[in-house]
PDB file of N, CA and C in Angstrom:
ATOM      1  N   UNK A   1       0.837 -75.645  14.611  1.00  0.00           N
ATOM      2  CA  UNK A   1      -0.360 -76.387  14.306  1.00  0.00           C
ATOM      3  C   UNK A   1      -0.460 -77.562  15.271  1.00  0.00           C
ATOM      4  N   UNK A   2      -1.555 -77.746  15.453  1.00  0.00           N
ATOM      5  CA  UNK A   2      -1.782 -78.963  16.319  1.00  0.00           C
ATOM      6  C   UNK A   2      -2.852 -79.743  15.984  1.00  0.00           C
ATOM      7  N   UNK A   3      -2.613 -81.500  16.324  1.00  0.00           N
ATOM      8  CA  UNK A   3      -3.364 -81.889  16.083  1.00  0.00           C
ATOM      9  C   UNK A   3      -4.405 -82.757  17.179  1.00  0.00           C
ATOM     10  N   UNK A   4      -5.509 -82.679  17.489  1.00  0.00           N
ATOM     11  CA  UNK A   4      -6.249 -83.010  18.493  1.00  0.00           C
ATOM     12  C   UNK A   4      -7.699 -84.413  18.243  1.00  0.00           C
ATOM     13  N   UNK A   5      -7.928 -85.223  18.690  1.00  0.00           N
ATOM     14  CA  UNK A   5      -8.955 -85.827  18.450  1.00  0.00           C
ATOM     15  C   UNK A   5     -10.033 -85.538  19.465  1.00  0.00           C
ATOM     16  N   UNK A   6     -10.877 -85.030  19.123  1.00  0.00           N
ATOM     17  CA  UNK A   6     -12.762 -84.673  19.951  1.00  0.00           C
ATOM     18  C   UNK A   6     -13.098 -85.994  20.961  1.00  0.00           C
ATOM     19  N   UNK A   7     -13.858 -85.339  21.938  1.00  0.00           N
ATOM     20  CA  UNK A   7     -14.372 -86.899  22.503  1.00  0.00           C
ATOM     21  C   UNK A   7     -15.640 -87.332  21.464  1.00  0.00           C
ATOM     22  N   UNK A   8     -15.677 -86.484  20.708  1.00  0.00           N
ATOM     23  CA  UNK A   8     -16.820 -87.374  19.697  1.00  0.00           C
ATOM     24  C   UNK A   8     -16.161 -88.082  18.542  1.00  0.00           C
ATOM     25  N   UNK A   9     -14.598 -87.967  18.891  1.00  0.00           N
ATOM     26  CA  UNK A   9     -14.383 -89.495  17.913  1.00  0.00           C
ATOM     27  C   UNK A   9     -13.587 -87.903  16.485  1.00  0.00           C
ATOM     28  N   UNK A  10     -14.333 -87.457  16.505  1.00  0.00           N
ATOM     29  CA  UNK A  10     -13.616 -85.989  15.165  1.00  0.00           C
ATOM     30  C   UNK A  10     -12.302 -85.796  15.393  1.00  0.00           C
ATOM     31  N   UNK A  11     -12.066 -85.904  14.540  1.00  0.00           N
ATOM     32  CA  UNK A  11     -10.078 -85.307  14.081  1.00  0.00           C
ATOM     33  C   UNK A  11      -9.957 -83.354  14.160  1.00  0.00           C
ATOM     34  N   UNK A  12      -9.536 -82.853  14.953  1.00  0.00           N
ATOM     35  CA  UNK A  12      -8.884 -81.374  14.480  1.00  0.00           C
ATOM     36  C   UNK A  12      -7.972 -81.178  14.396  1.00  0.00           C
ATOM     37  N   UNK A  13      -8.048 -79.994  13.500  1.00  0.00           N
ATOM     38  CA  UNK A  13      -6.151 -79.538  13.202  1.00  0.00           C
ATOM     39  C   UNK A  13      -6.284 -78.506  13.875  1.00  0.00           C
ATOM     40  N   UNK A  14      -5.590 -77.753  14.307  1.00  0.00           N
ATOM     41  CA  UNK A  14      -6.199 -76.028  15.480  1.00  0.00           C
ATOM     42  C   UNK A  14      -4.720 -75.471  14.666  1.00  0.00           C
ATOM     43  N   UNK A  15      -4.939 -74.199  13.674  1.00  0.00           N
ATOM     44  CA  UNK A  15      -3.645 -73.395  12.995  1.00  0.00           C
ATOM     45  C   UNK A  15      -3.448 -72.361  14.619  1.00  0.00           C
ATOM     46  N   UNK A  16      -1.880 -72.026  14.308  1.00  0.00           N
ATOM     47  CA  UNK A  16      -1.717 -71.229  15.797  1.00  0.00           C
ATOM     48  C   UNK A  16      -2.502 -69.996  14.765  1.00  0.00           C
ATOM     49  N   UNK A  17      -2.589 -69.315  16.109  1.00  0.00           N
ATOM     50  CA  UNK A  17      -3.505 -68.046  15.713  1.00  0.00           C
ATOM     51  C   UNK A  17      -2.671 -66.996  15.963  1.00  0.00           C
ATOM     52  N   UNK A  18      -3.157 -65.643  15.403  1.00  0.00           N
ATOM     53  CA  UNK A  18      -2.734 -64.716  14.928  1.00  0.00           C
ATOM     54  C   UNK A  18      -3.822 -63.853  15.538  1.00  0.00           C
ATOM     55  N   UNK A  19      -3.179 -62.538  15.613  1.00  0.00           N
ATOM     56  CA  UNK A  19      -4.252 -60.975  15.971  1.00  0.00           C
ATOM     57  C   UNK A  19      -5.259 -61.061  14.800  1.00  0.00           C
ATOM     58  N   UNK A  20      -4.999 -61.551  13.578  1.00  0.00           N
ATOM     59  CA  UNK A  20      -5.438 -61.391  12.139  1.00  0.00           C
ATOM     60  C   UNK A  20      -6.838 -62.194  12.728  1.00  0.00           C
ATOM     61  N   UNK A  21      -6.647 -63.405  12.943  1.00  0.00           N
ATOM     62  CA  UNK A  21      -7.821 -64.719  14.019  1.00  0.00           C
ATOM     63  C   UNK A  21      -8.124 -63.666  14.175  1.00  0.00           C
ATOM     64  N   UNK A  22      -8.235 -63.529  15.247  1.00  0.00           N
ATOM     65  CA  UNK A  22      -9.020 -63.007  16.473  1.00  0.00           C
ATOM     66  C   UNK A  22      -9.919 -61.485  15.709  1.00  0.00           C
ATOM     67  N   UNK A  23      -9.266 -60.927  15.380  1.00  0.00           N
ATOM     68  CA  UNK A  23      -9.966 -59.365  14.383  1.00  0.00           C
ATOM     69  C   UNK A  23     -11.289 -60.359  13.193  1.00  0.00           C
ATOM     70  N   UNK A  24     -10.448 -61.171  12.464  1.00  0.00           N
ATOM     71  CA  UNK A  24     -11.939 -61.464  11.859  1.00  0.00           C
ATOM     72  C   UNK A  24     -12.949 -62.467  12.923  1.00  0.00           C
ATOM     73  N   UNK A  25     -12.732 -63.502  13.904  1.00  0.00           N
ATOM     74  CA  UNK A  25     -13.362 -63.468  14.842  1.00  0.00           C
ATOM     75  C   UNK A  25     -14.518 -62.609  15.532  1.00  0.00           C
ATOM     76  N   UNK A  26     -13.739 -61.295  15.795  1.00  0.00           N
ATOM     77  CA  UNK A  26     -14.973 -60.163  16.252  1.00  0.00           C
ATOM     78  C   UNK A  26     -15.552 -60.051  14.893  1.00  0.00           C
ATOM     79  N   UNK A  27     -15.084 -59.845  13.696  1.00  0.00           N
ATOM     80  CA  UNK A  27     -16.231 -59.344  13.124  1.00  0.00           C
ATOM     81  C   UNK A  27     -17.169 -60.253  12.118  1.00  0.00           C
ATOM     82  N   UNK A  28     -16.742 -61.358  12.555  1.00  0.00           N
ATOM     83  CA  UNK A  28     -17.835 -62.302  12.238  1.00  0.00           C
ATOM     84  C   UNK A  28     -18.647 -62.551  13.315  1.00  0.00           C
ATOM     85  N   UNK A  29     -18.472 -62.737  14.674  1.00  0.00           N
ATOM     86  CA  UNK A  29     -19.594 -62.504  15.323  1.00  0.00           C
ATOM     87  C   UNK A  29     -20.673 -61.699  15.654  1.00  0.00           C
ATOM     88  N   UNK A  30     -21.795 -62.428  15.876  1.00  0.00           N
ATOM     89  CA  UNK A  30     -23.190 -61.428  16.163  1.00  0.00           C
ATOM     90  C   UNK A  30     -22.921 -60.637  17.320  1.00  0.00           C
ATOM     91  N   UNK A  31     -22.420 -60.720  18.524  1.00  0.00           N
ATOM     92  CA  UNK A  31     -21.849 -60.382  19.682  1.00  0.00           C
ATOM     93  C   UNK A  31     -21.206 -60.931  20.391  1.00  0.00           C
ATOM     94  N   UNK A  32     -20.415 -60.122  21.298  1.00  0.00           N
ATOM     95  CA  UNK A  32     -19.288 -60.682  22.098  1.00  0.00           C
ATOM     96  C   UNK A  32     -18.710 -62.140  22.527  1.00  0.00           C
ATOM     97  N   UNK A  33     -20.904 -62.410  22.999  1.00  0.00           N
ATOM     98  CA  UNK A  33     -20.245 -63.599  23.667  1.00  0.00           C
ATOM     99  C   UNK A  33     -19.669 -64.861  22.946  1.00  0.00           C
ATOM    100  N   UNK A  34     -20.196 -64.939  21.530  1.00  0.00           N
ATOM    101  CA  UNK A  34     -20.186 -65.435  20.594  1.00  0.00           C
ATOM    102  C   UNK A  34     -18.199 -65.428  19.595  1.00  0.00           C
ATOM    103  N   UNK A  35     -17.727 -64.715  20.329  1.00  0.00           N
ATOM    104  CA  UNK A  35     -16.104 -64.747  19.355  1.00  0.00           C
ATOM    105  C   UNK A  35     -15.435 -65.739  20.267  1.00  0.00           C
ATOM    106  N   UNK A  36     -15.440 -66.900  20.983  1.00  0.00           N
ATOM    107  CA  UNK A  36     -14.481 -67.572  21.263  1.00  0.00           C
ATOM    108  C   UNK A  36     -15.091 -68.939  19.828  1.00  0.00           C
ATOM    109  N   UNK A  37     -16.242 -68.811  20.044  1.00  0.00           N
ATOM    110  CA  UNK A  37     -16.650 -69.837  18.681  1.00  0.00           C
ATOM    111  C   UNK A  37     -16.593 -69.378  17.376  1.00  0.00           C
ATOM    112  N   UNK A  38     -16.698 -67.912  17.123  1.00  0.00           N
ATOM    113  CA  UNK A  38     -15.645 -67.791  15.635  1.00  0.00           C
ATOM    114  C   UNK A  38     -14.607 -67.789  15.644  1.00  0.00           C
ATOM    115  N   UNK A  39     -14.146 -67.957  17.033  1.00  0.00           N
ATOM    116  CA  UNK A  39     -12.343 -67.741  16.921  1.00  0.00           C
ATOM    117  C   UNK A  39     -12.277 -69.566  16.403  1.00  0.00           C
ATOM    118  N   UNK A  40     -13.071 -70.023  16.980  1.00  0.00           N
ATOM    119  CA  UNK A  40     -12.822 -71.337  16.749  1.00  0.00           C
ATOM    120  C   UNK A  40     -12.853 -71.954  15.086  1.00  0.00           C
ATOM    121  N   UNK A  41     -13.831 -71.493  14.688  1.00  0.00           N
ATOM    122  CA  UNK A  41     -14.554 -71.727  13.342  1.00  0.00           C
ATOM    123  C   UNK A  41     -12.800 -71.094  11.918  1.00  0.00           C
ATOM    124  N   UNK A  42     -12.442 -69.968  12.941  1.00  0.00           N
ATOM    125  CA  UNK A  42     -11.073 -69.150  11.760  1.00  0.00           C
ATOM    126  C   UNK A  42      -9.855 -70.458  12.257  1.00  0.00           C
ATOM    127  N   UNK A  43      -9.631 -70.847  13.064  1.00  0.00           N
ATOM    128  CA  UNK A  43      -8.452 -71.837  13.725  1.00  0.00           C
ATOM    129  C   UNK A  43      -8.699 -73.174  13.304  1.00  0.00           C
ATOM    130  N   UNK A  44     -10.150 -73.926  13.358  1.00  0.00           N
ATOM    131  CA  UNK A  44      -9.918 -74.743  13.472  1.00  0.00           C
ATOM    132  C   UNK A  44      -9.772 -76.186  12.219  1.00  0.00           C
ATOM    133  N   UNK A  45      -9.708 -76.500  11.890  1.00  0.00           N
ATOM    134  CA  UNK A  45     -10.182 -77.791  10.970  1.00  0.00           C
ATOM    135  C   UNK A  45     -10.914 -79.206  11.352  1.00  0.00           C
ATOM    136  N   UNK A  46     -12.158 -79.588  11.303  1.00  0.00           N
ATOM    137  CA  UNK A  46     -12.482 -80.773  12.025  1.00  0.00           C
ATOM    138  C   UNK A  46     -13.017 -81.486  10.821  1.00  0.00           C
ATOM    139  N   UNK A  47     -12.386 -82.644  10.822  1.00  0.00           N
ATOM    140  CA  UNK A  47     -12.509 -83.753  10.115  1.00  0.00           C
ATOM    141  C   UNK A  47     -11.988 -83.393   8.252  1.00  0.00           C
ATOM    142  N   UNK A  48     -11.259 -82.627   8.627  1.00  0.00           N
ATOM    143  CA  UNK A  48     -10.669 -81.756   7.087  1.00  0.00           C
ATOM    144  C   UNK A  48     -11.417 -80.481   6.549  1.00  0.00           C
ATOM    145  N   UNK A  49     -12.706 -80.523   7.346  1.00  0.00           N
ATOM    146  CA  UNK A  49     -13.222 -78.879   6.938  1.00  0.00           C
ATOM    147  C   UNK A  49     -13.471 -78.225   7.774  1.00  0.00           C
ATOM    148  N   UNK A  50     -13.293 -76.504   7.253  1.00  0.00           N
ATOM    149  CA  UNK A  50     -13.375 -75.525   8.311  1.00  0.00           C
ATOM    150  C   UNK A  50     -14.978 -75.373   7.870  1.00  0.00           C
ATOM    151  N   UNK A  51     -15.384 -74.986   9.378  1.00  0.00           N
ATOM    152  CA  UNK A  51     -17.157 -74.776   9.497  1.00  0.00           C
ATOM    153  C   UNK A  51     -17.568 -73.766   9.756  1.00  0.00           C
ATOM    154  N   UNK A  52     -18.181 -72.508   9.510  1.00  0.00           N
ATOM    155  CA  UNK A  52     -18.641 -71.562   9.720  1.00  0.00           C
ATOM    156  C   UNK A  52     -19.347 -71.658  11.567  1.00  0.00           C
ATOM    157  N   UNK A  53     -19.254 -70.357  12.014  1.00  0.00           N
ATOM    158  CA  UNK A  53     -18.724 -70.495  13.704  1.00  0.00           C
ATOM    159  C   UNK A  53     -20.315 -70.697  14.299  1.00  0.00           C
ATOM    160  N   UNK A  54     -21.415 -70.517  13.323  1.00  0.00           N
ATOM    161  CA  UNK A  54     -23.064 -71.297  13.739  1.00  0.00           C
ATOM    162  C   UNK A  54     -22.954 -72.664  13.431  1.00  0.00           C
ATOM    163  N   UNK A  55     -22.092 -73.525  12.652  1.00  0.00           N
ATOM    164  CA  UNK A  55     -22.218 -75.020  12.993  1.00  0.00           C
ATOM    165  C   UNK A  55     -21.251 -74.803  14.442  1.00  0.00           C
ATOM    166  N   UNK A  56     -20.140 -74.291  15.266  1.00  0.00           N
ATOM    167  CA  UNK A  56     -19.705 -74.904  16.170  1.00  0.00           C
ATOM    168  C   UNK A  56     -20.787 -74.684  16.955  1.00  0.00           C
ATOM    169  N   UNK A  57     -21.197 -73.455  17.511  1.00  0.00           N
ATOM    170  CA  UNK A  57     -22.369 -73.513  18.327  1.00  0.00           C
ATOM    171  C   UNK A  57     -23.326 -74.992  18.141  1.00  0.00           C
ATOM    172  N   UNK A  58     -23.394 -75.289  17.217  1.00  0.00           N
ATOM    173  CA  UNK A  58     -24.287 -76.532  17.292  1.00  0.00           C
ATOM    174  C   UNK A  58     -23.550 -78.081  17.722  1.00  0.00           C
ATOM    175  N   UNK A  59     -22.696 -77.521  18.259  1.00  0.00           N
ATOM    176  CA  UNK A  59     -21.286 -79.127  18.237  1.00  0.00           C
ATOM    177  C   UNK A  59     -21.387 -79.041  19.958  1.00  0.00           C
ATOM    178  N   UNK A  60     -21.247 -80.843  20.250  1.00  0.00           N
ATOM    179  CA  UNK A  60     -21.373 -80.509  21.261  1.00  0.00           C
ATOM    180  C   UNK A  60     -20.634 -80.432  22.538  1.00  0.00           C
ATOM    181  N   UNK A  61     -21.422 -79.615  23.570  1.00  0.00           N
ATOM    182  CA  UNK A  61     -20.477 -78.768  24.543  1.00  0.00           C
ATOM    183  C   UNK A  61     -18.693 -79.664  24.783  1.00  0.00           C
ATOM    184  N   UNK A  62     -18.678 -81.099  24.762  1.00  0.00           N
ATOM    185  CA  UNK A  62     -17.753 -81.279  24.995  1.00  0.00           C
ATOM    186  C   UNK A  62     -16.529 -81.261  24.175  1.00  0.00           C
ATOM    187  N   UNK A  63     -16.701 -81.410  22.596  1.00  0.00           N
ATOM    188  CA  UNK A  63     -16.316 -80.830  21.514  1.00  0.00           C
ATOM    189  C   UNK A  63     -16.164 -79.529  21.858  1.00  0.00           C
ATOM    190  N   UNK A  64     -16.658 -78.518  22.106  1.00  0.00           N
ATOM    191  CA  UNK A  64     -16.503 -77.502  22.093  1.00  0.00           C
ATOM    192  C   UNK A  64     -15.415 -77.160  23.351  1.00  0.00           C
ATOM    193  N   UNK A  65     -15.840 -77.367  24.254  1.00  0.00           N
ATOM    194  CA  UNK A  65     -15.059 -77.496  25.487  1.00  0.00           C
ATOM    195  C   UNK A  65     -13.086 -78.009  25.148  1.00  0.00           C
ATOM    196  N   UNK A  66     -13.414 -79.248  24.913  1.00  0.00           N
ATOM    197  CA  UNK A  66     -12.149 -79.248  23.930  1.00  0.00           C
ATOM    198  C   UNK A  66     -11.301 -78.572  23.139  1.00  0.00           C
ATOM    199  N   UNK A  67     -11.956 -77.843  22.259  1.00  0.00           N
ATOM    200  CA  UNK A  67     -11.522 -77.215  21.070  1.00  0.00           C
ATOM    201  C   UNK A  67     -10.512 -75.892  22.060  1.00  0.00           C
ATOM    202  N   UNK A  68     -11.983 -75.255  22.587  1.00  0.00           N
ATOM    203  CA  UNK A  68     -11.399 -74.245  23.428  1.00  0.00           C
ATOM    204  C   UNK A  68     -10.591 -74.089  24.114  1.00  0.00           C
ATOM    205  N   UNK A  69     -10.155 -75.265  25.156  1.00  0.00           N
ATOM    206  CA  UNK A  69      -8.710 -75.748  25.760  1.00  0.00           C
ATOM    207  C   UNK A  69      -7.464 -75.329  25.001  1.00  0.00           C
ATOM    208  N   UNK A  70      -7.966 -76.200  23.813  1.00  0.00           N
ATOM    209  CA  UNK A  70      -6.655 -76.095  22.896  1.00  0.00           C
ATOM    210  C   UNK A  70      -6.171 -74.919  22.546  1.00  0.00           C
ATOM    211  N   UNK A  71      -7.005 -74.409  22.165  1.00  0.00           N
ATOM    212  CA  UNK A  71      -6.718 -73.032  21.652  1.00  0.00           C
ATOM    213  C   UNK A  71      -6.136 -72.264  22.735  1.00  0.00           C
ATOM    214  N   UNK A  72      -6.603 -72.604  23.770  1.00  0.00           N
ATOM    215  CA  UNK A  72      -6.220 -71.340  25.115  1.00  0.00           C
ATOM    216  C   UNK A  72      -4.382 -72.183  25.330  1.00  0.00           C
ATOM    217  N   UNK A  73      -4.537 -73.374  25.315  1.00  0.00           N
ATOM    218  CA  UNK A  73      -2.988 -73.865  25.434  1.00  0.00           C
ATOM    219  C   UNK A  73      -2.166 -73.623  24.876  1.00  0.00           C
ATOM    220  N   UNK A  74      -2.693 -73.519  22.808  1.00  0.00           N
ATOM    221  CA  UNK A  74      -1.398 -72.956  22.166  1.00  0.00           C
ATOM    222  C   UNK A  74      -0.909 -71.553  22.652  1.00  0.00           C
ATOM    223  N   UNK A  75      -2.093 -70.774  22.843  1.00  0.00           N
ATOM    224  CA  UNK A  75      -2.163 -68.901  23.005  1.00  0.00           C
ATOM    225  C   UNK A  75      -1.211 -68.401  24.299  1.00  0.00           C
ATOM    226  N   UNK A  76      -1.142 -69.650  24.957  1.00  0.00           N
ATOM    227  CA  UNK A  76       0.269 -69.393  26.271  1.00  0.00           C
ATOM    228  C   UNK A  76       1.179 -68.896  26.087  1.00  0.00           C
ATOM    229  N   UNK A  77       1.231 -67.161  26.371  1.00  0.00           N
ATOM    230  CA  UNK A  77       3.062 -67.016  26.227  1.00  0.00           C
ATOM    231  C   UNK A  77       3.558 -67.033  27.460  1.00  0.00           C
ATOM    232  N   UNK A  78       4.579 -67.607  27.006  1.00  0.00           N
ATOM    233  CA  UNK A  78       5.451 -68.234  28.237  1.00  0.00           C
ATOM    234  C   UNK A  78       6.791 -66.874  27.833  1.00  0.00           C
ATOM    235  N   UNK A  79       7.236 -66.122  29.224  1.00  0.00           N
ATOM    236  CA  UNK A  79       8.667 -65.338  28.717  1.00  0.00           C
ATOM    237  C   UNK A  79       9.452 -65.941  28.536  1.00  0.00           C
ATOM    238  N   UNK A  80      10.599 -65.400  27.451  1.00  0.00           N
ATOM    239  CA  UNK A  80      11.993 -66.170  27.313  1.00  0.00           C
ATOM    240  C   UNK A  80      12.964 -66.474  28.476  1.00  0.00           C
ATOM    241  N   UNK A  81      13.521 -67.662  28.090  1.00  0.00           N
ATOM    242  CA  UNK A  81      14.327 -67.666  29.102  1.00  0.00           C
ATOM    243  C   UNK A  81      13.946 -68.494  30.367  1.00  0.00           C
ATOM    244  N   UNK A  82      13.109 -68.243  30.504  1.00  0.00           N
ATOM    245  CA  UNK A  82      12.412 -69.223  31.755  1.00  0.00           C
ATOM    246  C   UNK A  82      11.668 -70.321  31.516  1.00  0.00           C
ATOM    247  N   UNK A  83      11.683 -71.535  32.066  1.00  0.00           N
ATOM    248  CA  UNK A  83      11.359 -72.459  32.141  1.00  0.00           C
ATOM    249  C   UNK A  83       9.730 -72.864  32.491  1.00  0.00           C
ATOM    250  N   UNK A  84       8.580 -73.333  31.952  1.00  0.00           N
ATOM    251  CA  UNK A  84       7.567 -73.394  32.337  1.00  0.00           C
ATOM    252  C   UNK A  84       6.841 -73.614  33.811  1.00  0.00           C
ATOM    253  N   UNK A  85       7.971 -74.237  34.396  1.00  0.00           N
ATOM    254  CA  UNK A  85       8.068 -74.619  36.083  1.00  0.00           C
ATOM    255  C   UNK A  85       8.818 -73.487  36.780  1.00  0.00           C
ATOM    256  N   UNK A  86       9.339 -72.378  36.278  1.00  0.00           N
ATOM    257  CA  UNK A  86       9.609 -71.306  36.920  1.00  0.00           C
ATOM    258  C   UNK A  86       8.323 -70.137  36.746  1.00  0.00           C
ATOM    259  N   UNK A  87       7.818 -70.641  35.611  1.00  0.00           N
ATOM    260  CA  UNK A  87       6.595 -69.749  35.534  1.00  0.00           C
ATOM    261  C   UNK A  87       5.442 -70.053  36.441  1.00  0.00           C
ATOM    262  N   UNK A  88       5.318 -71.222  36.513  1.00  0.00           N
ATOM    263  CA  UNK A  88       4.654 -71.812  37.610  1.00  0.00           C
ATOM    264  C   UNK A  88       4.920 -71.144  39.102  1.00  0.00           C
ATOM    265  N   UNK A  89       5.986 -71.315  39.315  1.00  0.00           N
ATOM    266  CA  UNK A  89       6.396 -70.844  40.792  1.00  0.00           C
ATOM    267  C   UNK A  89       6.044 -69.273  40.822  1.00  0.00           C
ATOM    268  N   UNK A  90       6.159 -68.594  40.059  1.00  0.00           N
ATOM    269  CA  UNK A  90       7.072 -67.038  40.283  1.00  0.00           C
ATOM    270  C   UNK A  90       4.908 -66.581  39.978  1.00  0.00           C
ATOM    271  N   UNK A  91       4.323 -67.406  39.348  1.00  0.00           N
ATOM    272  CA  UNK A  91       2.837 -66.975  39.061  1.00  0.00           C
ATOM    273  C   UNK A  91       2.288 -67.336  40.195  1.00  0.00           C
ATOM    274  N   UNK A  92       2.414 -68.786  41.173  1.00  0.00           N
ATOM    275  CA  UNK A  92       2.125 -69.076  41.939  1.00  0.00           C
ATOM    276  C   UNK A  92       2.935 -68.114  43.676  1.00  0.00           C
ATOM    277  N   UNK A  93       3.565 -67.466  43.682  1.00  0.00           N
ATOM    278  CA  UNK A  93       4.072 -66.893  44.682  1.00  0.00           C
ATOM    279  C   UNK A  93       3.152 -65.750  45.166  1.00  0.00           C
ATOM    280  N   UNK A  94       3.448 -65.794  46.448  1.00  0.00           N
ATOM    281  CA  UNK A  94       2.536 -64.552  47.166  1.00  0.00           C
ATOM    282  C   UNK A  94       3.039 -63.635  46.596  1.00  0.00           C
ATOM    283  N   UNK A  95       1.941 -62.692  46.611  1.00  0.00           N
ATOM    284  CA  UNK A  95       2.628 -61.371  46.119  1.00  0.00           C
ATOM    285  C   UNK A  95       2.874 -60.616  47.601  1.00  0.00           C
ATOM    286  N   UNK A  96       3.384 -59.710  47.231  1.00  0.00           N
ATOM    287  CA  UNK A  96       3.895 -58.774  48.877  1.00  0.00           C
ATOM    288  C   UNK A  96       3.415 -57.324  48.299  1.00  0.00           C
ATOM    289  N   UNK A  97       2.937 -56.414  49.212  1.00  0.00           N
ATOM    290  CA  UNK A  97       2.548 -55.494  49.057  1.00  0.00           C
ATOM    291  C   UNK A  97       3.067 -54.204  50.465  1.00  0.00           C
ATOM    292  N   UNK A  98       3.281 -53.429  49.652  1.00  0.00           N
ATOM    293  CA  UNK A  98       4.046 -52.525  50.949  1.00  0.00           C
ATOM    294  C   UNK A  98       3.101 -51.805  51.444  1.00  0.00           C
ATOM    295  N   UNK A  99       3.127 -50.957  52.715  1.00  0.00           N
ATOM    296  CA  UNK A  99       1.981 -50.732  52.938  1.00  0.00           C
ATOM    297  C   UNK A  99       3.106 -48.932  53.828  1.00  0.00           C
ATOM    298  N   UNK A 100       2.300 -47.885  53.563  1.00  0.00           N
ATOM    299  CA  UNK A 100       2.979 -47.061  53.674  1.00  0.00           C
ATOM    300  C   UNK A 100       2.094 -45.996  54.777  1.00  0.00           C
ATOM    301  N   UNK A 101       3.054 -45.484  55.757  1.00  0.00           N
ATOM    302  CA  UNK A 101       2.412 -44.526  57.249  1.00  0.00           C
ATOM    303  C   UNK A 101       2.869 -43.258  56.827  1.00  0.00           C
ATOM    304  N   UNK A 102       1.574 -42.620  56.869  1.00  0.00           N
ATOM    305  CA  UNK A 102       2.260 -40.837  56.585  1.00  0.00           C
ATOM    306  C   UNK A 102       2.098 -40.370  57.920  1.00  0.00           C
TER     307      UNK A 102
END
């Protein structure tokens, strides 16, 4: 769980999320483009209540913008074992590609 303050001054709590999120997400939305804001509406808590995902649409973009960060920050899997600055490097490295003569 995390806890975040809005640039509009609002308190959130963001629950980590689950496949369970995200499944009622899709099917509370009208369409596609619309499930990162029910994902938001199943995760989030602002100011102690959860809001059905047509009030976030109405919140604004930078609130929203926010929210969404968060959520994408908890949802980071990082592999075991490695260090977040090795993930960095080894994501950031050229890739090499072989290239083959018949």
């Amino acid at each position: 769980m995390k806890h975040i303050t809005l640039p509009s001054g609002k308190q959130a709590k963001i629950d980590d999320g689950k496949g369970y999120h995200l499944l009622q997400s899709q099917r509370k939305a009208k369409n596609t483009d619309e499930i990162p804001y029910a994902l938001i509406a199943e995760l989030a808590e602002i100011d102690g209540q959860k809001l059905p995902y047509e009030d976030i649409l109405q919140m604004s973009l930078n609130d929203v913008s926010t929210l969404l960060n968060a959520i994408n920050e908890a949802s980071d899997d990082k592999p075991l074992g490695k260090s977040s600055q090795q993930n960095q490097s080894l994501s950031s490295a050229p890739q090499q590609t072989q290239h083959y003569q018949k």
